[in-house]
PDB file of N, CA and C in Angstrom:
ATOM      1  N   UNK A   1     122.813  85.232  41.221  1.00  0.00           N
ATOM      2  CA  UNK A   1     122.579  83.792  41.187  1.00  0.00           C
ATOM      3  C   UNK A   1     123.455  83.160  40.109  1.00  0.00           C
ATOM      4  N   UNK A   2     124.107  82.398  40.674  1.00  0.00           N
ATOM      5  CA  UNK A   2     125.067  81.396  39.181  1.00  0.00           C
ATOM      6  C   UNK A   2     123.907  80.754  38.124  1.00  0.00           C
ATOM      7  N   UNK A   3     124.437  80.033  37.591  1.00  0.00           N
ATOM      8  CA  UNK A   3     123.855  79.439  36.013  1.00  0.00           C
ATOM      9  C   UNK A   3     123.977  78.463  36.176  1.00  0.00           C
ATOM     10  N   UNK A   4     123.277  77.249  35.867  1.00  0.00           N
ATOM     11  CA  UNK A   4     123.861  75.899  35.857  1.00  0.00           C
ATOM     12  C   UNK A   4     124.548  75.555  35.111  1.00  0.00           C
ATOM     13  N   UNK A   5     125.093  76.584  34.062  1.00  0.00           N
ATOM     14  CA  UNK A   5     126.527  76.062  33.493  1.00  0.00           C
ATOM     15  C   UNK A   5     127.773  76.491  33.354  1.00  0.00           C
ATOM     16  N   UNK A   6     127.616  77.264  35.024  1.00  0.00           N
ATOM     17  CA  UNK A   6     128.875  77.551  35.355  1.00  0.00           C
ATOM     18  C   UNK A   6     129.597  76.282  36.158  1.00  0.00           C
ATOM     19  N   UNK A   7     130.707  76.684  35.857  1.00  0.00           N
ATOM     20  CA  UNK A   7     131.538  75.635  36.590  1.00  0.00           C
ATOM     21  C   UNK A   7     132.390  76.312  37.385  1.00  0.00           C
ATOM     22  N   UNK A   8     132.780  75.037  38.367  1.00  0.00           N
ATOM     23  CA  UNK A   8     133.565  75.807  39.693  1.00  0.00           C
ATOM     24  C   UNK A   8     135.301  75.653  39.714  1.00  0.00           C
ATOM     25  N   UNK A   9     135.827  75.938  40.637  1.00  0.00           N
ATOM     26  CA  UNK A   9     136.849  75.906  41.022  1.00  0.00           C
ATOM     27  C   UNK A   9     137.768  75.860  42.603  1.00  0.00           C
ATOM     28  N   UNK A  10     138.354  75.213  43.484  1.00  0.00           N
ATOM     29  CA  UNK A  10     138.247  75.545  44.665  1.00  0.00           C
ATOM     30  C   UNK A  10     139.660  76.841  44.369  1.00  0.00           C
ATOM     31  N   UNK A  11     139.503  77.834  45.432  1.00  0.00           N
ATOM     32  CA  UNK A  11     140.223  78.871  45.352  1.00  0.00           C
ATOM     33  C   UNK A  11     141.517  78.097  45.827  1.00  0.00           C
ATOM     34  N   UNK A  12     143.085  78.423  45.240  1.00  0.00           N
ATOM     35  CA  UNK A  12     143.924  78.285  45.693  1.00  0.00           C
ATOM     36  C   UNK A  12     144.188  77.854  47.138  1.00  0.00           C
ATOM     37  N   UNK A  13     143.890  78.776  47.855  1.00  0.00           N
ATOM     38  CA  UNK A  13     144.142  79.294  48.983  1.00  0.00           C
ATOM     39  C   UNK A  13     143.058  77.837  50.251  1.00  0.00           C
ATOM     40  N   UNK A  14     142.348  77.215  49.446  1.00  0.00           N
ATOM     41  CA  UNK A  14     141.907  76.084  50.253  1.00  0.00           C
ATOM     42  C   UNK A  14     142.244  74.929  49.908  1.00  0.00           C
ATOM     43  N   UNK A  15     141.904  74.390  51.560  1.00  0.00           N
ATOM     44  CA  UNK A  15     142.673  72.822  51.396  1.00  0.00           C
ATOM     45  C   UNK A  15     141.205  71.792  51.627  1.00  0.00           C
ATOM     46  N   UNK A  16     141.066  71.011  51.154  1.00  0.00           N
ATOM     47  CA  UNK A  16     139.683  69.858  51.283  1.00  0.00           C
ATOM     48  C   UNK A  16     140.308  68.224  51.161  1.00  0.00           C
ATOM     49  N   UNK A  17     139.733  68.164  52.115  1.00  0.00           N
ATOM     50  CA  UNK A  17     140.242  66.508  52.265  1.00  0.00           C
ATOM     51  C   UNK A  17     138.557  65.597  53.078  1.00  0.00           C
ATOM     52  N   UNK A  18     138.485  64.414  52.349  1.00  0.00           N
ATOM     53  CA  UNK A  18     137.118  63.676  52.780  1.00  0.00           C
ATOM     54  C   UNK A  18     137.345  63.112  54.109  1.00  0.00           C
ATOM     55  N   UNK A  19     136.792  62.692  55.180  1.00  0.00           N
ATOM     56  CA  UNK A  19     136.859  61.743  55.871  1.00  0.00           C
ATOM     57  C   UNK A  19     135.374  61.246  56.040  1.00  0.00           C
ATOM     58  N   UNK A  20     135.920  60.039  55.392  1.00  0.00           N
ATOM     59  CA  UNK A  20     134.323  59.042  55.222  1.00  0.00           C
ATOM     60  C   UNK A  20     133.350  59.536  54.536  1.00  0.00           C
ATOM     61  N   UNK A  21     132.155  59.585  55.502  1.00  0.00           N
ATOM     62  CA  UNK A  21     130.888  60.606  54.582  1.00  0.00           C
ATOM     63  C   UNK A  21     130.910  61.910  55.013  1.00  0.00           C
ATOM     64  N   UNK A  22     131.852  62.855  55.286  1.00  0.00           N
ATOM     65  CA  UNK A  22     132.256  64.649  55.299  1.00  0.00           C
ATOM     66  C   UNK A  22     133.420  64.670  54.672  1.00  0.00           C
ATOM     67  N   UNK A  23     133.246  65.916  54.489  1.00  0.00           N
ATOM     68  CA  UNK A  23     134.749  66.267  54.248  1.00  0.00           C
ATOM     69  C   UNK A  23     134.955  67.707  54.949  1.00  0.00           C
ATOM     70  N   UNK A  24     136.069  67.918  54.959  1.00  0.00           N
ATOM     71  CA  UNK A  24     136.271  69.225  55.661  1.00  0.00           C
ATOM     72  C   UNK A  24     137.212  70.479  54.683  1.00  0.00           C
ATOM     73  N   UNK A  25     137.140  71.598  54.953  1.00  0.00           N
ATOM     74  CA  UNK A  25     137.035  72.800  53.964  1.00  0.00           C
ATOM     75  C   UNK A  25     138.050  73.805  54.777  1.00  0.00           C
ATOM     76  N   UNK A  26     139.357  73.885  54.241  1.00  0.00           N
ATOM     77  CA  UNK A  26     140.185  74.182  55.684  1.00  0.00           C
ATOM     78  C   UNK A  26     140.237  75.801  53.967  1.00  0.00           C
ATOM     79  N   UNK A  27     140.012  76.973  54.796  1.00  0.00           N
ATOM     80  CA  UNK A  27     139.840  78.541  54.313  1.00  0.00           C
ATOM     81  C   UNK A  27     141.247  79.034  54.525  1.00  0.00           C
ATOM     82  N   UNK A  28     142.627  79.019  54.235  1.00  0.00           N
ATOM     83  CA  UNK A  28     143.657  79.486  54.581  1.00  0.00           C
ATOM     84  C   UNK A  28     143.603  80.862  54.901  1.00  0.00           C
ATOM     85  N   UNK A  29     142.539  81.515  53.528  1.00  0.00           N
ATOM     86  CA  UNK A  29     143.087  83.214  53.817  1.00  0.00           C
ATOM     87  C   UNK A  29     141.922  83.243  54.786  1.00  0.00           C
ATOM     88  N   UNK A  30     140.794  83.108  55.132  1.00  0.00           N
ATOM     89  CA  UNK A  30     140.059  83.119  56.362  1.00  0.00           C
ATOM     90  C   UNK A  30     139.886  82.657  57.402  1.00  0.00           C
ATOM     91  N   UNK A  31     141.391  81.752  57.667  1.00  0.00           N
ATOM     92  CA  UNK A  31     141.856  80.842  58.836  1.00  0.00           C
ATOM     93  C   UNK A  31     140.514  80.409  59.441  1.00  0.00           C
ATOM     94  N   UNK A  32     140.008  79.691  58.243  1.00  0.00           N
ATOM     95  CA  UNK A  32     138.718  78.858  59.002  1.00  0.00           C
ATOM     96  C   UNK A  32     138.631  77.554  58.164  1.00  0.00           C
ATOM     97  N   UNK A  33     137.977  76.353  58.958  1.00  0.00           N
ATOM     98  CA  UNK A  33     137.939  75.529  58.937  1.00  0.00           C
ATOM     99  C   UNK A  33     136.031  74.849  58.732  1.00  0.00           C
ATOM    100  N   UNK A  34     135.545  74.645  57.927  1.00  0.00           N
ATOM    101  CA  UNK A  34     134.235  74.055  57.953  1.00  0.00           C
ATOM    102  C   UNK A  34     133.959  72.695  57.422  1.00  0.00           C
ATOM    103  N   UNK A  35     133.192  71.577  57.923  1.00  0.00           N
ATOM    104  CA  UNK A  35     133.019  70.487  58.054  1.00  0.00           C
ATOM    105  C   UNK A  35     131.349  70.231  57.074  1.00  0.00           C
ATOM    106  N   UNK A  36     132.099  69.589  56.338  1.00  0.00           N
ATOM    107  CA  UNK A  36     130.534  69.988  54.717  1.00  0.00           C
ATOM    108  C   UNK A  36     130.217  68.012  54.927  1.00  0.00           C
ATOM    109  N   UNK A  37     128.845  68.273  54.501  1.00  0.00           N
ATOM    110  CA  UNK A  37     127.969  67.145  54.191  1.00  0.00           C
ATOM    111  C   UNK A  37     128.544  66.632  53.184  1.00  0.00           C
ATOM    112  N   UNK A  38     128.181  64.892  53.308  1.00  0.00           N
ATOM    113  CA  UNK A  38     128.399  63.665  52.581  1.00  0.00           C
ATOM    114  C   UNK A  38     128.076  64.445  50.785  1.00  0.00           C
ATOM    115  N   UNK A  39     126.711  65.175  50.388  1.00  0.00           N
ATOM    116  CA  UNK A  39     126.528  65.604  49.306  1.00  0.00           C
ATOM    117  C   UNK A  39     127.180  66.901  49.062  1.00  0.00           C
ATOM    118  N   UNK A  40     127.758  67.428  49.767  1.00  0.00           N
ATOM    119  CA  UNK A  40     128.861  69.090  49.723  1.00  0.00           C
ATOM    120  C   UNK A  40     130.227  68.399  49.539  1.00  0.00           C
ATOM    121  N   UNK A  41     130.380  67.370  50.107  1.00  0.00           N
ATOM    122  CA  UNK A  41     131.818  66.939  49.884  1.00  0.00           C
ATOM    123  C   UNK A  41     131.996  66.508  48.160  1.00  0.00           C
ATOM    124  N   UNK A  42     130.866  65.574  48.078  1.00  0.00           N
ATOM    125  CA  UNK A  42     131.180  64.929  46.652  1.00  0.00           C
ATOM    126  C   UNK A  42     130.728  66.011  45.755  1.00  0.00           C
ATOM    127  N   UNK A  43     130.055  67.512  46.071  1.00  0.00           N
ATOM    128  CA  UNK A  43     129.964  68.117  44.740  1.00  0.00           C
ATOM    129  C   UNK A  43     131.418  68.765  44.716  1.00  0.00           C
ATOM    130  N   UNK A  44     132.186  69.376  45.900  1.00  0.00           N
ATOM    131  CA  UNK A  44     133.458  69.710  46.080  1.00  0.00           C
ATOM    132  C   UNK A  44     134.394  69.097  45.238  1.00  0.00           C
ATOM    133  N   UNK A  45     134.167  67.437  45.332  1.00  0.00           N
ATOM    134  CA  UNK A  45     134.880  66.593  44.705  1.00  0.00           C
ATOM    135  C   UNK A  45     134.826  66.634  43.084  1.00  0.00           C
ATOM    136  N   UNK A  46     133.790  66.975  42.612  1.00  0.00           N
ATOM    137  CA  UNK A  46     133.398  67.080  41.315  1.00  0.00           C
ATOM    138  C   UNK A  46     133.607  68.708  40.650  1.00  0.00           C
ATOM    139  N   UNK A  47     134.052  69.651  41.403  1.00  0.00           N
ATOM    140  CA  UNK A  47     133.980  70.976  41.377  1.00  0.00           C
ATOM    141  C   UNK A  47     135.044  71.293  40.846  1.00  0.00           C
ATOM    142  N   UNK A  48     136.153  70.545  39.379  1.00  0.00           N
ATOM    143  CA  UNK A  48     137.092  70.745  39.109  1.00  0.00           C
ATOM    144  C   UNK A  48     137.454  71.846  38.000  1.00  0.00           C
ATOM    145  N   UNK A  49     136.691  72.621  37.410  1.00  0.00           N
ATOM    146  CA  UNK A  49     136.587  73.574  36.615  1.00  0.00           C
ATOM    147  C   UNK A  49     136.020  73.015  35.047  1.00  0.00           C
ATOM    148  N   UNK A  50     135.573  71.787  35.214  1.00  0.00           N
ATOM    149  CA  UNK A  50     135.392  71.086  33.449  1.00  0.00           C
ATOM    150  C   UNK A  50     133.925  70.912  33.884  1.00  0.00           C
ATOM    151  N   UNK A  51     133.690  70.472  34.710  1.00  0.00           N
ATOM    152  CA  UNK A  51     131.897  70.028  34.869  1.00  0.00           C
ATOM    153  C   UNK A  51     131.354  71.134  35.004  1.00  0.00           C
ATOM    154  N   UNK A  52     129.542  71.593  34.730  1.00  0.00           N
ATOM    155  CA  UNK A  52     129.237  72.545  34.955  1.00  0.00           C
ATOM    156  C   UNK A  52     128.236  71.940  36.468  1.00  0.00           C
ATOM    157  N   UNK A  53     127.916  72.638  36.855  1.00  0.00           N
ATOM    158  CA  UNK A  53     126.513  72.892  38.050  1.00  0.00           C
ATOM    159  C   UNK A  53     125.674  71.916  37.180  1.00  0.00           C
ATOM    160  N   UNK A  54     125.215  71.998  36.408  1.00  0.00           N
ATOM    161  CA  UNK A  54     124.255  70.802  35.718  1.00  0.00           C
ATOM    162  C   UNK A  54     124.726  70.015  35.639  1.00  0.00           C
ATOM    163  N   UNK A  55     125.412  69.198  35.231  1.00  0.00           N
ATOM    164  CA  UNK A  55     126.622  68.099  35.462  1.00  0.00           C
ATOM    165  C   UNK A  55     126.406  67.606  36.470  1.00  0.00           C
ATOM    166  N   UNK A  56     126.847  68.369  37.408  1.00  0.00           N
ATOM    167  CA  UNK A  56     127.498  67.997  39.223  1.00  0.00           C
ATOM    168  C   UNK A  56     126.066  67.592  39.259  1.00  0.00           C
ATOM    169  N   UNK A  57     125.302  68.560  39.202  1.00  0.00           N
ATOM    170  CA  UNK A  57     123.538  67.820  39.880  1.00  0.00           C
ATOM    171  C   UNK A  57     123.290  66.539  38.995  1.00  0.00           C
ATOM    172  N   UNK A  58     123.435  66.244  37.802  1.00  0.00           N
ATOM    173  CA  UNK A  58     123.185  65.259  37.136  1.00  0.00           C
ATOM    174  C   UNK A  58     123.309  64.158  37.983  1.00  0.00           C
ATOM    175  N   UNK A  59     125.195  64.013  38.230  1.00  0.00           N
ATOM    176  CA  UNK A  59     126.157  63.128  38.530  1.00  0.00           C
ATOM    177  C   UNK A  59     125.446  62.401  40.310  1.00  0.00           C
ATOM    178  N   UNK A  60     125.373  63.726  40.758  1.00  0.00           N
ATOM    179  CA  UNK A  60     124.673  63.917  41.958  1.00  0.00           C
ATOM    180  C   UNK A  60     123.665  63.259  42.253  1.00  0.00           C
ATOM    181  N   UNK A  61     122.200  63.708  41.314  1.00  0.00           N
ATOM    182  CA  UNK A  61     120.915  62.936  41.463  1.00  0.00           C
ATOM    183  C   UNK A  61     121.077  61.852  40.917  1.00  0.00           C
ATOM    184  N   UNK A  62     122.059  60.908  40.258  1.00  0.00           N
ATOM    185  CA  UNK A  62     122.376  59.182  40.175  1.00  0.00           C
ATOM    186  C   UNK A  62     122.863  58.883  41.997  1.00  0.00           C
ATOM    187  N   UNK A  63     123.717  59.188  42.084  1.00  0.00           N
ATOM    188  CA  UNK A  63     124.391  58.964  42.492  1.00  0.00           C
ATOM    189  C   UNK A  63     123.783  58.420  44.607  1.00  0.00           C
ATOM    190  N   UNK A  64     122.807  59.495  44.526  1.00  0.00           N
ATOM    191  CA  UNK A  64     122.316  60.050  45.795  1.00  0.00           C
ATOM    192  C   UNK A  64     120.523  59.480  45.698  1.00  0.00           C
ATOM    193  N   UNK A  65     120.138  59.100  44.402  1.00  0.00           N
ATOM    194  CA  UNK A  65     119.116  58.664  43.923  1.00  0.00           C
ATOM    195  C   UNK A  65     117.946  60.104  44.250  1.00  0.00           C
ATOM    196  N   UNK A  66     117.880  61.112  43.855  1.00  0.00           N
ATOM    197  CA  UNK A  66     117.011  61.965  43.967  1.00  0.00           C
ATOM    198  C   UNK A  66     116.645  62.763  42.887  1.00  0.00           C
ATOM    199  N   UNK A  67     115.642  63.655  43.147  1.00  0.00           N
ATOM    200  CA  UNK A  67     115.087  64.310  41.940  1.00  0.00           C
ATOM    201  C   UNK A  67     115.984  65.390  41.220  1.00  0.00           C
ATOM    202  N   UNK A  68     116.370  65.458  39.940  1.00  0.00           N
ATOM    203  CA  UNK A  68     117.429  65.928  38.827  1.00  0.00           C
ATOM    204  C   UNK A  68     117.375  67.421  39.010  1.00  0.00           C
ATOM    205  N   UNK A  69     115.731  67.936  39.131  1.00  0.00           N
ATOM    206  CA  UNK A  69     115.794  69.460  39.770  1.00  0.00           C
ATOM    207  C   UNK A  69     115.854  69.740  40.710  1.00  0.00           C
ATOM    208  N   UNK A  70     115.386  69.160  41.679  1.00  0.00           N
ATOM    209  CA  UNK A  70     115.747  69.247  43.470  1.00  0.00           C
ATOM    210  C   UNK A  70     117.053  69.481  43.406  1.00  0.00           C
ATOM    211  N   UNK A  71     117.930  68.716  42.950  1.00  0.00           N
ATOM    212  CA  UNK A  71     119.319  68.581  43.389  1.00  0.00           C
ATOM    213  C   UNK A  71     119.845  69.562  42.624  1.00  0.00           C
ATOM    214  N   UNK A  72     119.355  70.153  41.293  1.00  0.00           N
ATOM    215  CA  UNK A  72     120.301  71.027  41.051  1.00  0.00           C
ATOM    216  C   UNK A  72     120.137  72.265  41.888  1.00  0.00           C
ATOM    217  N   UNK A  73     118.826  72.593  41.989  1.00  0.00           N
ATOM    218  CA  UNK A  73     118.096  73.899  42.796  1.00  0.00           C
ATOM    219  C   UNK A  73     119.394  73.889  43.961  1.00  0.00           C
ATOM    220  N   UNK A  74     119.399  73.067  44.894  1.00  0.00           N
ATOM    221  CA  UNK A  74     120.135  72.841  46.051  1.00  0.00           C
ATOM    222  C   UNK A  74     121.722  73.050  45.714  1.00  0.00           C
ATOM    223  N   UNK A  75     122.120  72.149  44.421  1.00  0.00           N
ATOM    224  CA  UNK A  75     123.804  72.280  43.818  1.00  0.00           C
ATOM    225  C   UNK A  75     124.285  73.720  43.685  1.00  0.00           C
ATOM    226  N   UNK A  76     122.789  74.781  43.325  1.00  0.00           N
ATOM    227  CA  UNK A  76     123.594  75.888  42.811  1.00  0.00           C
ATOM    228  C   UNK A  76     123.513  76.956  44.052  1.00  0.00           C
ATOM    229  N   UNK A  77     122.348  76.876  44.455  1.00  0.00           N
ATOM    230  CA  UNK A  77     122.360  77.702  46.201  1.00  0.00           C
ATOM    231  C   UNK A  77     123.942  77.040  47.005  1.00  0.00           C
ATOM    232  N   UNK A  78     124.180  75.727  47.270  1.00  0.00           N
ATOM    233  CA  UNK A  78     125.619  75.966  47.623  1.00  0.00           C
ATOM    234  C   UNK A  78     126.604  75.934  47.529  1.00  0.00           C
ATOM    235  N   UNK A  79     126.817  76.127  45.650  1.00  0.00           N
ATOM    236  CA  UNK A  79     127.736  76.872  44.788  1.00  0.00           C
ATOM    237  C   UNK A  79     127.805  78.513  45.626  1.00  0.00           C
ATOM    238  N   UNK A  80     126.553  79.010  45.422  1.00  0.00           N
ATOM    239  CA  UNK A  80     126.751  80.002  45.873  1.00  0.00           C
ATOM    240  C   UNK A  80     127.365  80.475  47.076  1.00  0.00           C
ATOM    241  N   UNK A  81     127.109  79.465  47.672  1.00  0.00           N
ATOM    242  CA  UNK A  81     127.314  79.729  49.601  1.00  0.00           C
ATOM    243  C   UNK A  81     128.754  79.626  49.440  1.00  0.00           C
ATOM    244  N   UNK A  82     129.559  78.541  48.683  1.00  0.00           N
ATOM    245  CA  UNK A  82     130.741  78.567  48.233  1.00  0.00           C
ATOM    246  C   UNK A  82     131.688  79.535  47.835  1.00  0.00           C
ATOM    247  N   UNK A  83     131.211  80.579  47.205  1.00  0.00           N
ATOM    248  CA  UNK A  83     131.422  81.736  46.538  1.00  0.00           C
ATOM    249  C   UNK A  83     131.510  82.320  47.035  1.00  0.00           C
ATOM    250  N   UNK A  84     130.488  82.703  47.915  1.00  0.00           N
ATOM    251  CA  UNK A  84     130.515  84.059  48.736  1.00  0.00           C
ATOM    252  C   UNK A  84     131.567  83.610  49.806  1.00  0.00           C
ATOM    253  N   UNK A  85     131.609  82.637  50.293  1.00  0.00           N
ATOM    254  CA  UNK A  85     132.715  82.306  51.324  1.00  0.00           C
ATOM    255  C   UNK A  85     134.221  82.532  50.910  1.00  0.00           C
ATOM    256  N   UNK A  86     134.173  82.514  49.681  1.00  0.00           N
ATOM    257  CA  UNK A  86     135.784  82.542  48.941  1.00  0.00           C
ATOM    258  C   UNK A  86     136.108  81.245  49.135  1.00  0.00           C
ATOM    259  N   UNK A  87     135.438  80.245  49.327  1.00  0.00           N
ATOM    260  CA  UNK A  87     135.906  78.642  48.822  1.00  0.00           C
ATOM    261  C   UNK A  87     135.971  78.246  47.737  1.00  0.00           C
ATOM    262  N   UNK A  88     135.293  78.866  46.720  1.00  0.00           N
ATOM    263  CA  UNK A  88     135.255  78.670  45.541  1.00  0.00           C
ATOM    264  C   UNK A  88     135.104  79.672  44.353  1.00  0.00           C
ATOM    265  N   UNK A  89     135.434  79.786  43.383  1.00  0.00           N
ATOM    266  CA  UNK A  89     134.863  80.648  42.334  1.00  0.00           C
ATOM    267  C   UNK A  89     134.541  79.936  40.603  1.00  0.00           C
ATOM    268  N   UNK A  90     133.467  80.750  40.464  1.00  0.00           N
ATOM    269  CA  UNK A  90     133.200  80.836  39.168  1.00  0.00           C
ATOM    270  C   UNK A  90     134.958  80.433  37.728  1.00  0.00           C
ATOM    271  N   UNK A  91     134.291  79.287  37.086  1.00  0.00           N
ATOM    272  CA  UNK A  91     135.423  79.486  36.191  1.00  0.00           C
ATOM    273  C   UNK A  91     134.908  79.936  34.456  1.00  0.00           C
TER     274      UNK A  91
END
């Protein structure tokens, strides 16, 4: 399980671009392509290696108007999902 004060990074090897409220998650070395939620896009967006997981949920639960632990609980499960996919890693 990550920490909430790890911070992320998108792996080289991916490309992310928003359209509107998604964005999409193009996997070069896993020639795959996945289409992430309005709140997966903007933590993506925030996932620059300086913010931690607490941060992002902070930034997040303003932003999205929801509860500060809900959202982190949720921020770091798909940090993780991130990870394991090789979309992202730990910095």
């Amino acid at each position: 399980m990550l920490d909430p004060n790890t911070t992320l990074t998108l792996d080289r090897q991916v490309r992310f671009r928003r359209f509107e409220d998604e964005g999409i998650v193009i996997n070069q070395k896993a020639a795959e392509a996945v289409v992430i939620s309005e709140v997966g896009t903007r933590l993506i967006e925030l996932a620059d290696g300086t913010r931690t997981l607490r941060e992002c949920a902070a930034l997040l639960s303003e932003e999205f108007d929801a509860a500060p632990d809900v959202i982190e609980q949720d921020v770091i499960r798909f940090a993780e999902q991130l990870v394991e996919a090789g979309i992202a890693a730990p910095s």
